[in-house]
N, C-alpha and C. Protein backbone atom coordinates (compact mmCIF):
# COMPACT_ATOMS: atom_id res chain seq x y z
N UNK A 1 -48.44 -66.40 0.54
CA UNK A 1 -48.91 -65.04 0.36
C UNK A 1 -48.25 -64.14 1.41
N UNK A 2 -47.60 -63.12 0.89
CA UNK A 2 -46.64 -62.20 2.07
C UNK A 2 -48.05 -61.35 2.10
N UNK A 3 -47.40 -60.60 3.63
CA UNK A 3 -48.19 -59.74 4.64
C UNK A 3 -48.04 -58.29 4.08
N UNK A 4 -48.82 -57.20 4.42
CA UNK A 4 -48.35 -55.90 4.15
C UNK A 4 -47.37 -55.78 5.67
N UNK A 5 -46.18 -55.11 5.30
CA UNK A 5 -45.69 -54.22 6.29
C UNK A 5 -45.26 -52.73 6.26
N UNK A 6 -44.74 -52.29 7.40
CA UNK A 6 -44.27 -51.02 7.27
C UNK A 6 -42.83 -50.52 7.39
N UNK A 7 -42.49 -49.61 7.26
CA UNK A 7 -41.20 -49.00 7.30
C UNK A 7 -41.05 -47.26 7.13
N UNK A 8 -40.35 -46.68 7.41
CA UNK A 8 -39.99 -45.37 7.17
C UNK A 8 -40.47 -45.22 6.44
N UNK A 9 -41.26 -43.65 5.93
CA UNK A 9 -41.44 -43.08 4.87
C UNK A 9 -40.38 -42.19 4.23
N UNK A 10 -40.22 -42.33 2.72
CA UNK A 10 -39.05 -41.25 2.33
C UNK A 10 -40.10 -41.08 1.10
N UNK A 11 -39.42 -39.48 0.52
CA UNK A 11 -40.77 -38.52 -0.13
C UNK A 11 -40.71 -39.37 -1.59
N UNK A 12 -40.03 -40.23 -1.91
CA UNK A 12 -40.71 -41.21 -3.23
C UNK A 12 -42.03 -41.74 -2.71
N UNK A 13 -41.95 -42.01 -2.05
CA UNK A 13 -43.38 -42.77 -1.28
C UNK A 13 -44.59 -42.30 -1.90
N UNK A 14 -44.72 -40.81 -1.50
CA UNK A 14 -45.23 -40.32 -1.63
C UNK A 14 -46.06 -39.78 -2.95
N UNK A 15 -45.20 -39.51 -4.06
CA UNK A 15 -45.57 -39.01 -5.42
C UNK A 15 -45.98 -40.68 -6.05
N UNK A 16 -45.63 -41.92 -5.79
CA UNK A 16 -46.36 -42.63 -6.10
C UNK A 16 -47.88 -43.01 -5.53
N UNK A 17 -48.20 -43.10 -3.87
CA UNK A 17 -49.24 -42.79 -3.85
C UNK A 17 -50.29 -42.10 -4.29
N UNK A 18 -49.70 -40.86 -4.51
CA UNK A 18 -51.00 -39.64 -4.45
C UNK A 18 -52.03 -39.93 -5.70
N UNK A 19 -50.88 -40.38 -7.01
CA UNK A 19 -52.46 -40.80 -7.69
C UNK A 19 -53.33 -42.10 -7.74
N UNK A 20 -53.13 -42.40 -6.16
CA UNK A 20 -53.97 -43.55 -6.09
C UNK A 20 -54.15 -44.18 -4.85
N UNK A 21 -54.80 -42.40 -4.46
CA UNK A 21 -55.56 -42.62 -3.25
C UNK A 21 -56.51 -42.88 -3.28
N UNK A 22 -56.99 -43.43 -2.64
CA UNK A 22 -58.61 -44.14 -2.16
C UNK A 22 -59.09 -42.61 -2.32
N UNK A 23 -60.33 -42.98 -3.12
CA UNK A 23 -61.11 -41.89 -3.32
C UNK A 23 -61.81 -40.84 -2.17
N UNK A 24 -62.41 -41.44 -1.21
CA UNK A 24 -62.37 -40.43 -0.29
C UNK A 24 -61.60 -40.05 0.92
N UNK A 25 -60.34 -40.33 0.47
CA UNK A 25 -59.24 -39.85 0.99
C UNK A 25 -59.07 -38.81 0.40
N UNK A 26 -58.95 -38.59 -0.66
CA UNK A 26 -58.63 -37.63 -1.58
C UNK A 26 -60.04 -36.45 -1.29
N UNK A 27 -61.35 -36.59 -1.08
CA UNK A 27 -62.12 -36.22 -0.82
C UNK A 27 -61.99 -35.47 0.75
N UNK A 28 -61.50 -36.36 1.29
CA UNK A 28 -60.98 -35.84 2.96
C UNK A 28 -60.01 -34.62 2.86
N UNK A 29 -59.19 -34.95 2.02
CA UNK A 29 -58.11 -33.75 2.02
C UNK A 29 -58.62 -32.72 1.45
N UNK A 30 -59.14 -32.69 0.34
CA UNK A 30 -59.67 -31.71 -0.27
C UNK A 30 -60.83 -30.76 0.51
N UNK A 31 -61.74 -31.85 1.44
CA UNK A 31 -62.71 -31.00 1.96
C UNK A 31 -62.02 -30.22 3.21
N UNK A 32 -60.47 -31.00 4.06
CA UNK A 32 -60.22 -30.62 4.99
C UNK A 32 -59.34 -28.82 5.05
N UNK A 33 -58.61 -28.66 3.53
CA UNK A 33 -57.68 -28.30 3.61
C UNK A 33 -57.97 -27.25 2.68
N UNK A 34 -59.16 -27.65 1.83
CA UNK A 34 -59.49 -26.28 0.80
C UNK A 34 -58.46 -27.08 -0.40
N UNK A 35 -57.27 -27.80 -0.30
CA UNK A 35 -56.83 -27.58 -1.43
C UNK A 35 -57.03 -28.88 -1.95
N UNK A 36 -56.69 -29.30 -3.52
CA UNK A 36 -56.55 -30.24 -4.42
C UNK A 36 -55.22 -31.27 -4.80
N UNK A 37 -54.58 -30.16 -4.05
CA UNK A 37 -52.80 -30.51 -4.43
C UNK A 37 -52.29 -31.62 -3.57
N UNK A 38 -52.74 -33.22 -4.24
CA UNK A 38 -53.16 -34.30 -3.12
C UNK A 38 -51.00 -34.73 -2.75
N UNK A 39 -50.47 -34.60 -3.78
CA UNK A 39 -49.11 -34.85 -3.43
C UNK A 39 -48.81 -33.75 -2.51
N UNK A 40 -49.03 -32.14 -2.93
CA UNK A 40 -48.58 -31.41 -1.44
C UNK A 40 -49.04 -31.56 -0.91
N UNK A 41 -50.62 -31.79 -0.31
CA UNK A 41 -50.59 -32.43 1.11
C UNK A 41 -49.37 -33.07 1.70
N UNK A 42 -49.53 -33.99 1.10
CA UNK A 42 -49.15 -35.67 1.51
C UNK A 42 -47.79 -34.85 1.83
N UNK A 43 -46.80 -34.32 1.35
CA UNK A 43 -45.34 -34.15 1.49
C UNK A 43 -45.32 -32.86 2.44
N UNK A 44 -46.45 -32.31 2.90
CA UNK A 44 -46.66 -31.32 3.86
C UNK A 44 -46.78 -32.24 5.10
N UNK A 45 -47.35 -33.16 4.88
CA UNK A 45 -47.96 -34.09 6.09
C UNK A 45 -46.68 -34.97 6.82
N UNK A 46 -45.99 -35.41 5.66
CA UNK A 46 -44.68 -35.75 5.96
C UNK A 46 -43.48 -34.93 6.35
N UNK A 47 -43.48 -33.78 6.33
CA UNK A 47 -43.12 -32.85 6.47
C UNK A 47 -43.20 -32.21 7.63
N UNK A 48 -43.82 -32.45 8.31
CA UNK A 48 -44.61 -31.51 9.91
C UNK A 48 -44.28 -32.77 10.48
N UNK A 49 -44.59 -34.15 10.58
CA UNK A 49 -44.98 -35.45 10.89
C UNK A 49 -43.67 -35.47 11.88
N UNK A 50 -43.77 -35.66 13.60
CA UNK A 50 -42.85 -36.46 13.58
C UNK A 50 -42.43 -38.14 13.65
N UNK A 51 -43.18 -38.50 13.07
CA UNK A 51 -43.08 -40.01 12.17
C UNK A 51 -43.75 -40.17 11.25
N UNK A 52 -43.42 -40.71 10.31
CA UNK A 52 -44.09 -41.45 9.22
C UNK A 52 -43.90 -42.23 8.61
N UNK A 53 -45.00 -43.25 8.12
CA UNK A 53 -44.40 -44.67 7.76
C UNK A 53 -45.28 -45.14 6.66
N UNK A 54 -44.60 -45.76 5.82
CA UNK A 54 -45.62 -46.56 4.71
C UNK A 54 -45.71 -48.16 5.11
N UNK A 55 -47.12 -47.93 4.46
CA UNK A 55 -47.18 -49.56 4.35
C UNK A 55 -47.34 -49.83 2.73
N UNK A 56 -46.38 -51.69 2.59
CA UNK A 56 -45.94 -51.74 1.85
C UNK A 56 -46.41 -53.10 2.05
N UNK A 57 -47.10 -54.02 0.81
CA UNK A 57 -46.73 -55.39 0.57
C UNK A 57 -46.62 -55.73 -0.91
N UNK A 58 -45.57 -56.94 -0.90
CA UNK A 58 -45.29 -57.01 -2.45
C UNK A 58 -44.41 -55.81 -3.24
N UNK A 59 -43.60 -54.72 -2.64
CA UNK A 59 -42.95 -53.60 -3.14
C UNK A 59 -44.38 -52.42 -3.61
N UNK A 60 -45.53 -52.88 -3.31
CA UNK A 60 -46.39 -51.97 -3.58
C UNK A 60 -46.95 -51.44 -2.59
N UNK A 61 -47.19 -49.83 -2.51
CA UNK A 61 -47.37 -48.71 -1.51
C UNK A 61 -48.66 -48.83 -0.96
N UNK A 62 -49.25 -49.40 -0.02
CA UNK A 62 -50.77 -48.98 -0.06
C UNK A 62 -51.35 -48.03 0.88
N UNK A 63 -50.02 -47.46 1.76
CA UNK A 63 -50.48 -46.02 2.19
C UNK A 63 -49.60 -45.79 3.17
N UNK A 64 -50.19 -44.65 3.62
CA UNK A 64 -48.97 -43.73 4.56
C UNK A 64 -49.59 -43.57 5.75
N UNK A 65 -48.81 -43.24 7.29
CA UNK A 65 -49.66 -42.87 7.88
C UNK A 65 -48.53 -42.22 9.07
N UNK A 66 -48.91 -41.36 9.88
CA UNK A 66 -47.98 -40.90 10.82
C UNK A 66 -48.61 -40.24 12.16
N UNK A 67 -47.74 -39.33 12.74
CA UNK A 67 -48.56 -38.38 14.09
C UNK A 67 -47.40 -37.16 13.89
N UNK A 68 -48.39 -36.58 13.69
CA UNK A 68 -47.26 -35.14 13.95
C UNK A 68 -47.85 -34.51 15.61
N UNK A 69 -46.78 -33.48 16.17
CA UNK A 69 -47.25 -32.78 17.22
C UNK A 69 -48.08 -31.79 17.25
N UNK A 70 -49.16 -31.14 18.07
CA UNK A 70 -49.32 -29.70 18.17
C UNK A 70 -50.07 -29.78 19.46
N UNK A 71 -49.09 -28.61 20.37
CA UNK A 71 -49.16 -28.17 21.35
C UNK A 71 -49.29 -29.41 22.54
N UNK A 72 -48.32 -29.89 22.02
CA UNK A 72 -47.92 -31.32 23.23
C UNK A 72 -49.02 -32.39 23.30
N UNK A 73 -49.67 -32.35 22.19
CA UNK A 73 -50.99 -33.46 21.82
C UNK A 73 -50.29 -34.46 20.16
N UNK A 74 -50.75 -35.30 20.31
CA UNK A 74 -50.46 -36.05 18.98
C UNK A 74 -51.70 -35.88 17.88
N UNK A 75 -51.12 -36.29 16.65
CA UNK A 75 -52.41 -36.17 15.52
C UNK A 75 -51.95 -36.64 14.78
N UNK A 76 -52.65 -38.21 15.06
CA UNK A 76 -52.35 -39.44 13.84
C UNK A 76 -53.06 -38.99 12.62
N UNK A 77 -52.57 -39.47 12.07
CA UNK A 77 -53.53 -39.48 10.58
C UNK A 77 -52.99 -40.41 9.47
N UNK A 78 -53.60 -40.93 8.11
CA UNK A 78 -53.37 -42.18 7.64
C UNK A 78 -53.93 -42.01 6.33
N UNK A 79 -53.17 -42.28 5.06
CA UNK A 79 -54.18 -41.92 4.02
C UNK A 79 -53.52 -43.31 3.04
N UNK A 80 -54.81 -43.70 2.30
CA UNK A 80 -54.24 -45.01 1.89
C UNK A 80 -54.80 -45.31 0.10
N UNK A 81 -54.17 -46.50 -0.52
CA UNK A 81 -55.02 -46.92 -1.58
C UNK A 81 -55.66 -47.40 -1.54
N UNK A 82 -56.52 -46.98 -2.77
CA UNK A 82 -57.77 -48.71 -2.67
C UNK A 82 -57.49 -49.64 -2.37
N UNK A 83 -58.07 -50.62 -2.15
CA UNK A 83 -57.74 -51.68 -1.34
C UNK A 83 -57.17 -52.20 -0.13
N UNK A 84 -56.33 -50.66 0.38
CA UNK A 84 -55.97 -51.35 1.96
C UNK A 84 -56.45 -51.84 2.46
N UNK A 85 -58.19 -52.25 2.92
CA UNK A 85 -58.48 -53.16 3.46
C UNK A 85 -58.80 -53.92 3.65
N UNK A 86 -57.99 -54.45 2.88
CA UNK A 86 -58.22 -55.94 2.55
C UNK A 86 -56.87 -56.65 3.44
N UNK A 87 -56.12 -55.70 3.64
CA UNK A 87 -55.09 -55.89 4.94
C UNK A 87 -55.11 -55.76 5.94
N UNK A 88 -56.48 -55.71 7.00
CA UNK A 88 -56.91 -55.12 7.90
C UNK A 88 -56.18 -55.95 9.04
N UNK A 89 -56.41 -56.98 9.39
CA UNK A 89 -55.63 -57.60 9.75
C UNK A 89 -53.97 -57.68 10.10
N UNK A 90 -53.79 -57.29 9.27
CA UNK A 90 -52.13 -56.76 9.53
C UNK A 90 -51.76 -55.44 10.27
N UNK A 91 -52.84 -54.58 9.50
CA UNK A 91 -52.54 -53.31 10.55
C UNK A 91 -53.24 -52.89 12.05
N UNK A 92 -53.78 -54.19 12.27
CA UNK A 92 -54.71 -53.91 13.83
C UNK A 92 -53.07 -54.28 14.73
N UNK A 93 -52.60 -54.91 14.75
CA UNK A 93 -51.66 -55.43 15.74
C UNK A 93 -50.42 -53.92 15.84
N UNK A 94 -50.06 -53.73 14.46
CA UNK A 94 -48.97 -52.65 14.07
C UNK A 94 -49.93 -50.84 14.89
N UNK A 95 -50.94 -51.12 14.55
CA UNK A 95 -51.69 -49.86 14.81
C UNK A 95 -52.02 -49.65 16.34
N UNK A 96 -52.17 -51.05 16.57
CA UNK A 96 -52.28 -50.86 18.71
C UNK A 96 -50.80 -50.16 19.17
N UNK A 97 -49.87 -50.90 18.31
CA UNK A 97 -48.48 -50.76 19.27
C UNK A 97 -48.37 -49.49 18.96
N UNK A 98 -48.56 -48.81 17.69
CA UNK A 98 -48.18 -47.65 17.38
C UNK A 98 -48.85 -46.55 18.43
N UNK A 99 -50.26 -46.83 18.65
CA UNK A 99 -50.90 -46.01 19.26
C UNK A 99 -50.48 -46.54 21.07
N UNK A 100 -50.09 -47.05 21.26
CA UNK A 100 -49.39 -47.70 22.89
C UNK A 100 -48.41 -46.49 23.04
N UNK A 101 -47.68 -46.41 22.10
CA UNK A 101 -46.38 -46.05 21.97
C UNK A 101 -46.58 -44.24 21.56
N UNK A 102 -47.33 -44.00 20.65
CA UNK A 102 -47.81 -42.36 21.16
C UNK A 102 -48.75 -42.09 22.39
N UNK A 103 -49.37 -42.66 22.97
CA UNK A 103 -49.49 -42.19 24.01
C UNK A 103 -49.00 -42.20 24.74
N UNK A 104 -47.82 -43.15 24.71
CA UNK A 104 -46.61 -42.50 26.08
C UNK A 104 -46.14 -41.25 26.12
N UNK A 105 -45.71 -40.83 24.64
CA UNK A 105 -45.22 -39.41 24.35
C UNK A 105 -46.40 -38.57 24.21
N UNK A 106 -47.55 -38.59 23.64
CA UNK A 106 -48.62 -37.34 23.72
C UNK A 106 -49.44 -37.85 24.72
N UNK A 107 -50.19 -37.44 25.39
CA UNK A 107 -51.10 -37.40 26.62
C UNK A 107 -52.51 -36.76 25.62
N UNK A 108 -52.95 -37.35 24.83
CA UNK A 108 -54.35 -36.65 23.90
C UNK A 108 -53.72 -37.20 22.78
N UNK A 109 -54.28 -37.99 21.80
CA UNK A 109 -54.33 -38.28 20.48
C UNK A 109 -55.60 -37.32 19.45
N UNK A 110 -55.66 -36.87 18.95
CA UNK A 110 -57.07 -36.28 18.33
C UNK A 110 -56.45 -35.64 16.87
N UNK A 111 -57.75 -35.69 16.35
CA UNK A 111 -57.89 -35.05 14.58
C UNK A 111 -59.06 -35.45 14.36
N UNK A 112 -59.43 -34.76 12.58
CA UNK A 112 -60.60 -34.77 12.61
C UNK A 112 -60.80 -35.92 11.08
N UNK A 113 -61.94 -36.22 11.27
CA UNK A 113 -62.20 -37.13 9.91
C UNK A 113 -63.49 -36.54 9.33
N UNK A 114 -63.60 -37.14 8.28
CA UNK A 114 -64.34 -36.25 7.57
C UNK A 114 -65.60 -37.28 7.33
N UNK A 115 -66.99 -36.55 7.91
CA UNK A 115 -68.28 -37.54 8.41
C UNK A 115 -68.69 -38.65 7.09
N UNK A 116 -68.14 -38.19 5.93
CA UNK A 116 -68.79 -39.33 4.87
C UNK A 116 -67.28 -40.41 4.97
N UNK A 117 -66.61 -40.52 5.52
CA UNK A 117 -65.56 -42.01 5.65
C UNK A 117 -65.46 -42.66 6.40
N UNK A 118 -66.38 -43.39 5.99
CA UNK A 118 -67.11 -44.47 6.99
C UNK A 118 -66.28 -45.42 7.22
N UNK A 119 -65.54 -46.06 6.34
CA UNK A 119 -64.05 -46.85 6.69
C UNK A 119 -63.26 -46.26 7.56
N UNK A 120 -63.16 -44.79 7.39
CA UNK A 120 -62.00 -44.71 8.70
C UNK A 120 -62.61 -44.05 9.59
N UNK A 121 -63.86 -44.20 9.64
CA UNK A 121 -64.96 -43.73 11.19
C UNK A 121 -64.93 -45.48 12.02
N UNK A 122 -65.02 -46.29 10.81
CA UNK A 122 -65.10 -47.33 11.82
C UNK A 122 -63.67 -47.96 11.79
N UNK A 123 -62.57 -47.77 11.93
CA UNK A 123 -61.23 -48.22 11.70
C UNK A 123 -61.35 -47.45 12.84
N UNK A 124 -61.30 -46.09 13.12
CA UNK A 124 -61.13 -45.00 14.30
C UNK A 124 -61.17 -45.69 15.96
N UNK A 125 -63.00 -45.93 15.04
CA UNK A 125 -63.88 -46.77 16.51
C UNK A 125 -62.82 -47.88 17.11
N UNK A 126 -62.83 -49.04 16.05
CA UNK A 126 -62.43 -50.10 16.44
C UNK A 126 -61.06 -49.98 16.92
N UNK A 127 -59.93 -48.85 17.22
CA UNK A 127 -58.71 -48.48 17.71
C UNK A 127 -58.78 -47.81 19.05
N UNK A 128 -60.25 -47.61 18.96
CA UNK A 128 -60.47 -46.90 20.49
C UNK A 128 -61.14 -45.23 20.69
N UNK A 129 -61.28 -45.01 19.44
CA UNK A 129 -61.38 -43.20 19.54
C UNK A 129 -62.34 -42.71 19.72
N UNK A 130 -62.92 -41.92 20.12
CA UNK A 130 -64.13 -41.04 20.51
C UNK A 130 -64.08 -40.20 20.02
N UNK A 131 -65.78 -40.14 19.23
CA UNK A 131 -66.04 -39.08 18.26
C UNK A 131 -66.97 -37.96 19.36
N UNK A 132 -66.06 -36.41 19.34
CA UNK A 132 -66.49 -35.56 20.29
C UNK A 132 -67.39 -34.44 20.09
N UNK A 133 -67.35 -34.12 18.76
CA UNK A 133 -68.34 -33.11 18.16
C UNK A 133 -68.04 -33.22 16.43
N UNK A 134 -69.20 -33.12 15.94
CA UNK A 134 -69.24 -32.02 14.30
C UNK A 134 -68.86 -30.99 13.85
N UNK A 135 -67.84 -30.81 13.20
CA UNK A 135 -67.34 -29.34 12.86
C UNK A 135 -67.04 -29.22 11.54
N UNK A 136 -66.35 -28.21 11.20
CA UNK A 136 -67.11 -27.37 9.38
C UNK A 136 -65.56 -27.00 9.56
N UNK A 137 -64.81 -27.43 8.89
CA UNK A 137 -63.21 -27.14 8.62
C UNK A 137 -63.14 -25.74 7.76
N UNK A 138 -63.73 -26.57 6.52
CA UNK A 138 -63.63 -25.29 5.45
C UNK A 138 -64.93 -25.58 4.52
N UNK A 139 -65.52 -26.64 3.92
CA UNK A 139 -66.54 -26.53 3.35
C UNK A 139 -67.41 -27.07 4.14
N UNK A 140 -68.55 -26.38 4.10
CA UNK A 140 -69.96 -26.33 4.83
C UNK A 140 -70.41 -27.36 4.40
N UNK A 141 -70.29 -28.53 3.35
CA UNK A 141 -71.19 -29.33 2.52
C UNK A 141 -70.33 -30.53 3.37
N UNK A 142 -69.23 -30.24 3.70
CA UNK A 142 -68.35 -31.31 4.00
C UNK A 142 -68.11 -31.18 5.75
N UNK A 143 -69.11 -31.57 6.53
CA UNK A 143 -68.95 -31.84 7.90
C UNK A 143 -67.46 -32.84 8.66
N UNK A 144 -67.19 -32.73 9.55
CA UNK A 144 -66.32 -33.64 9.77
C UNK A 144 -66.31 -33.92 11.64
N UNK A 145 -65.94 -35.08 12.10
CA UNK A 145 -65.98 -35.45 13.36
C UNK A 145 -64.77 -35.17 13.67
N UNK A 146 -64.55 -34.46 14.80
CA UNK A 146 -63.45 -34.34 15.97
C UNK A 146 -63.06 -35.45 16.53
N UNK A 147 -62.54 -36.52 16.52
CA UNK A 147 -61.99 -37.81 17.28
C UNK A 147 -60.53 -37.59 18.44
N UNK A 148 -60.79 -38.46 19.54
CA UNK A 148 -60.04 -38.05 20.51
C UNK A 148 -59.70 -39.67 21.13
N UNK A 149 -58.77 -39.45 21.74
CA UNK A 149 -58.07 -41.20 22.50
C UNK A 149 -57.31 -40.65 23.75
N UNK A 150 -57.39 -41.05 24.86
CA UNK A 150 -56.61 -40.20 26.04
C UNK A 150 -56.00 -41.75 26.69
């Protein structure tokens, strides 16, 4: 049985994911961003990102994830298919180094998640992050946690 791994993201990646994102991923973006347009996200995200990478096992996509900059702070973020975790395992080892390795270059990791994704509230936890306050992005119905890693 092969492993998921990762590699560069290039924008095919992308238009195959989007229709088959994990549902409240798709829910995350939508509540974060006001919009619906789950491929422009995603190619906005890749787009600003300075890295991004898919994970891949079997030639099949099961998600993306990167850090873009703002204002000399990093902001990981990660959006995936059903089932990524069932690979959890694979991405704890890839996800320490990754995060070793932005905090050499950003001094503050932080973004926000959105309070009903409980998979990636506790994926967050278990990487190290601290949830710092509740805040209201754009819909009021849709709360979301501030997370931070120094």
């Amino acid at each position: 049985m092969s492993q998921a791994t990762y590699r560069e993201t290039v924008l095919s990646d992308l238009a195959d994911l989007a229709p088959r994102l994990r549902e409240m991923d798709k829910l995350e973006v939508t509540a974060s961003t006001g919009s619906a347009d789950i491929l422009g996200i995603l190619e906005e995200g890749f787009e600003v990102s300075a890295e991004c990478y898919t994970i891949i096992k079997d030639g099949e996509i099961l998600g993306v994830f990167g850090v873009r900059e703002y204002q000399g702070n990093g902001i990981p973020w990660m959006l995936a298919a059903e089932g990524v975790e069932k690979f959890a395992k694979t991405f704890i080892k890839c996800n320490r180094l990754m995060l070793r390795d932005w905090l050499k270059t950003y001094p503050i990791l932080h973004n926000f998640v959105d309070c009903r994704n409980e998979v990636a509230i506790k994926w967050l936890q278990f990487l190290g992050f601290v949830f710092i306050r509740k805040v209201i992005l754009n819909d009021p119905e849709a709360p979301f946690y501030e997370f931070v890693r120094i």
